[in-house]
C-alpha atoms as a PDB file:
ATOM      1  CA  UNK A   1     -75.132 -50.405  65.472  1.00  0.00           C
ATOM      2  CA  UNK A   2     -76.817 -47.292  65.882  1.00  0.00           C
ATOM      3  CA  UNK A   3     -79.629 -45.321  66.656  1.00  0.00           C
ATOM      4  CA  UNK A   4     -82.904 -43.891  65.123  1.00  0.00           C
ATOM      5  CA  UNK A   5     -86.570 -43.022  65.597  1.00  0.00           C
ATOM      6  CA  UNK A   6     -89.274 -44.455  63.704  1.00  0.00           C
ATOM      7  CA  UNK A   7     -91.428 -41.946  61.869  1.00  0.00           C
ATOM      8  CA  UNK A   8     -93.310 -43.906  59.500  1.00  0.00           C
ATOM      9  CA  UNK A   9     -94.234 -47.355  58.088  1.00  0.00           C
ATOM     10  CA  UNK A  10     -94.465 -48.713  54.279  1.00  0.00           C
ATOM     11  CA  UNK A  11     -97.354 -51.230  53.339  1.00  0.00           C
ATOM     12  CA  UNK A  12     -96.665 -52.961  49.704  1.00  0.00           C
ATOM     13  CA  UNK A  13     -98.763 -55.294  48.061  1.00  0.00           C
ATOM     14  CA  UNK A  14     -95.985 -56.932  46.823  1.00  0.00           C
ATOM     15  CA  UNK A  15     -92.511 -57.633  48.222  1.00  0.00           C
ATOM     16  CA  UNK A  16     -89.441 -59.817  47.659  1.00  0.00           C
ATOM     17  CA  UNK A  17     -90.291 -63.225  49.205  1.00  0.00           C
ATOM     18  CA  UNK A  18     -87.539 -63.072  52.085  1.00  0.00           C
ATOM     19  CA  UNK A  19     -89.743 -60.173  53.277  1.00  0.00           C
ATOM     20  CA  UNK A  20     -92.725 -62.202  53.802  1.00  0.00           C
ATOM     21  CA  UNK A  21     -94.276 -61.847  57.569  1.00  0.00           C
ATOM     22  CA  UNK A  22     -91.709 -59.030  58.210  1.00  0.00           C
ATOM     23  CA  UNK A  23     -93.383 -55.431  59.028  1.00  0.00           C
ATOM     24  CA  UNK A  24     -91.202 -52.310  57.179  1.00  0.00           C
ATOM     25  CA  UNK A  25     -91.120 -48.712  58.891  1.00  0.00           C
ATOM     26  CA  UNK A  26     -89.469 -46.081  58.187  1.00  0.00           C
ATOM     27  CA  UNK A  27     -86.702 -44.976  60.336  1.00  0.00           C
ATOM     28  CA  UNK A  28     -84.569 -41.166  60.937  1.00  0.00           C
ATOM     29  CA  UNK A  29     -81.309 -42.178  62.031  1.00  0.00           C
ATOM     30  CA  UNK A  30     -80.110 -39.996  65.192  1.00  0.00           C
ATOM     31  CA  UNK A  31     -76.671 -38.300  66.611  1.00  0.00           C
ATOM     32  CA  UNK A  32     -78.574 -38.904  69.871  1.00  0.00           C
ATOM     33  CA  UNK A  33     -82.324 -38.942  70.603  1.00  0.00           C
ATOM     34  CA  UNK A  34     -82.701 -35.127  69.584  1.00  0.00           C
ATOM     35  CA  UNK A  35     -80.401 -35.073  66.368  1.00  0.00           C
ATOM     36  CA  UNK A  36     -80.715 -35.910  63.156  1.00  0.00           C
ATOM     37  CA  UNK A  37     -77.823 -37.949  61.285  1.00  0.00           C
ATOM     38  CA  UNK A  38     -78.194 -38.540  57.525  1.00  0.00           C
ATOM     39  CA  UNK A  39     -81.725 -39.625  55.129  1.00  0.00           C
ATOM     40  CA  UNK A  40     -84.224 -41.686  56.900  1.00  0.00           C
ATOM     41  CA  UNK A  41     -84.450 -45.334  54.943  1.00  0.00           C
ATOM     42  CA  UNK A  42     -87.051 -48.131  54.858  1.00  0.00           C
ATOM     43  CA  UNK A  43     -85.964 -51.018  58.157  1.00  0.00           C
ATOM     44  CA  UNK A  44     -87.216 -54.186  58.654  1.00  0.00           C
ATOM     45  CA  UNK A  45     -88.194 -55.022  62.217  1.00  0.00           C
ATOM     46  CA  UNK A  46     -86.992 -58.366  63.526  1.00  0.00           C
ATOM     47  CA  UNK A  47     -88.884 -58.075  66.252  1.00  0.00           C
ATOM     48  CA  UNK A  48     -92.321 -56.663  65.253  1.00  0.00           C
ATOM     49  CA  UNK A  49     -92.786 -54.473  67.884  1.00  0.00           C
ATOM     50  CA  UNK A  50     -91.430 -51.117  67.432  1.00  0.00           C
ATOM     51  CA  UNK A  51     -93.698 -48.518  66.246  1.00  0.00           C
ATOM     52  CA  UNK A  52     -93.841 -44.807  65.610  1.00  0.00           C
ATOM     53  CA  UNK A  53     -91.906 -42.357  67.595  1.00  0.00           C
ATOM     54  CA  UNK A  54     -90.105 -44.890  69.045  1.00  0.00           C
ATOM     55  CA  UNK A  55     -86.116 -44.830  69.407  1.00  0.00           C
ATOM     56  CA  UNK A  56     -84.521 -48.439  68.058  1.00  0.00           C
ATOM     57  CA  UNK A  57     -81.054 -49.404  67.777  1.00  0.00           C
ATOM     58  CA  UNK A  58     -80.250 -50.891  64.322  1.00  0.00           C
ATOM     59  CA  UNK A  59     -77.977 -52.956  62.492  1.00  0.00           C
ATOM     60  CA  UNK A  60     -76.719 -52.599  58.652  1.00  0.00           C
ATOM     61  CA  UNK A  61     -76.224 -54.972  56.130  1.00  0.00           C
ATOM     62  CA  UNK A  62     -75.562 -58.321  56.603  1.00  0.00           C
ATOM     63  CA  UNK A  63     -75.991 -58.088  60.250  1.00  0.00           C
ATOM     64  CA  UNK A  64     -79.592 -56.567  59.454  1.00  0.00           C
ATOM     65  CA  UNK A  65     -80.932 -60.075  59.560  1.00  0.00           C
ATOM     66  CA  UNK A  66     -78.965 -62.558  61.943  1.00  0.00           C
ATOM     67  CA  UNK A  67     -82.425 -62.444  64.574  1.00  0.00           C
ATOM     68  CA  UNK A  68     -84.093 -63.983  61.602  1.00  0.00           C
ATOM     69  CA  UNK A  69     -82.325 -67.154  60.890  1.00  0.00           C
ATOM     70  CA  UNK A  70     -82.443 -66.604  57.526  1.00  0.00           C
ATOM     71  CA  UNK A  71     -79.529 -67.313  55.106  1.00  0.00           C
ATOM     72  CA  UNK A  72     -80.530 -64.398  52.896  1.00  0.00           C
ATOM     73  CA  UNK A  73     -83.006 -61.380  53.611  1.00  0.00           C
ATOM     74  CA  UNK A  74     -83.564 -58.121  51.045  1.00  0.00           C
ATOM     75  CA  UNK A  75     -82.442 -55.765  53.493  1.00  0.00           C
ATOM     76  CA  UNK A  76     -80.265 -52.794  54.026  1.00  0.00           C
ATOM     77  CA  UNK A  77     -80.954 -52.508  57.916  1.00  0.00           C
ATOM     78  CA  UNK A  78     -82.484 -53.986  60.240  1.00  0.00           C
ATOM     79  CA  UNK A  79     -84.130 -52.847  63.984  1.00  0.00           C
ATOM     80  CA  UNK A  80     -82.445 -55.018  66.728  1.00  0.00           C
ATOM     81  CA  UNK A  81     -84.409 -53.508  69.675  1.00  0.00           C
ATOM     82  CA  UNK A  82     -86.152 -50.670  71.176  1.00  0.00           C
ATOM     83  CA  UNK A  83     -84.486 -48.417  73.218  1.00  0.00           C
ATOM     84  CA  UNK A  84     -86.146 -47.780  76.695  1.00  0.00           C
ATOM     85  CA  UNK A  85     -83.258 -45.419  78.057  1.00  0.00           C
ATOM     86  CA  UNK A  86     -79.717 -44.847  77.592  1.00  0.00           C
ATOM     87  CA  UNK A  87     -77.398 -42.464  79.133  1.00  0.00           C
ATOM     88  CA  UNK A  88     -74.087 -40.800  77.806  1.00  0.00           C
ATOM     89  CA  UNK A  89     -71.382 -39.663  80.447  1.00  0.00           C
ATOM     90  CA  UNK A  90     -68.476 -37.235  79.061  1.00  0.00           C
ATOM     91  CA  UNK A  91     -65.422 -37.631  80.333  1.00  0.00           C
ATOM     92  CA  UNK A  92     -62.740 -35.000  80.015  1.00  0.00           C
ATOM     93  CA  UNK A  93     -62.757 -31.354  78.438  1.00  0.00           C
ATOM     94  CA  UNK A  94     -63.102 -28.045  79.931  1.00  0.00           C
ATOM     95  CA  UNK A  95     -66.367 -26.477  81.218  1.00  0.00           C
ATOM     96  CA  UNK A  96     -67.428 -23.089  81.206  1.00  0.00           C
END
């Protein structure tokens, strides 16, 4: 899993059948919530509620779908939740 921030969504008049009901944003994956890590790339949301600016955790391939139920789903990632808050503690290494 990992982490990004929605900055966009994609509406298409038509899309692959396994798509049907499912809403499609566009999502920046993120180092952390300030960082940019790689191209952003068209999600679905399993959920249907995240929207922009918000910070989701995500899931690739395969694993893109399992909150679905569906044996097979046209995706490359997926958005497994919304992130409310998170923290990061650093253990070890010098400080100046």
């Amino acid at each position: 899993m990992f982490l990004g921030k929605v900055i966009g969504t994609v509406v298409c008049t038509h899309k692959d059948e396994s798509l049907t009901g499912l809403k499609l944003l566009i999502v920046q994956p993120m180092k952390d919530e300030h960082t940019k890590a790689g191209k952003s790339m068209v999600v679905i949301d399993t959920h249907g509620a995240a929207g922009y600016d918000d910070l989701v955790y995500l899931a690739k391939s395969r694993d893109s779908s399992l909150p679905l139920g569906l044996d097979l789903v046209a995706t490359d990632a997926g958005i497994m939740g919304i992130v409310e808050n998170y923290n990061v503690i650093k253990h070890g290494g010098a400080h100046s």
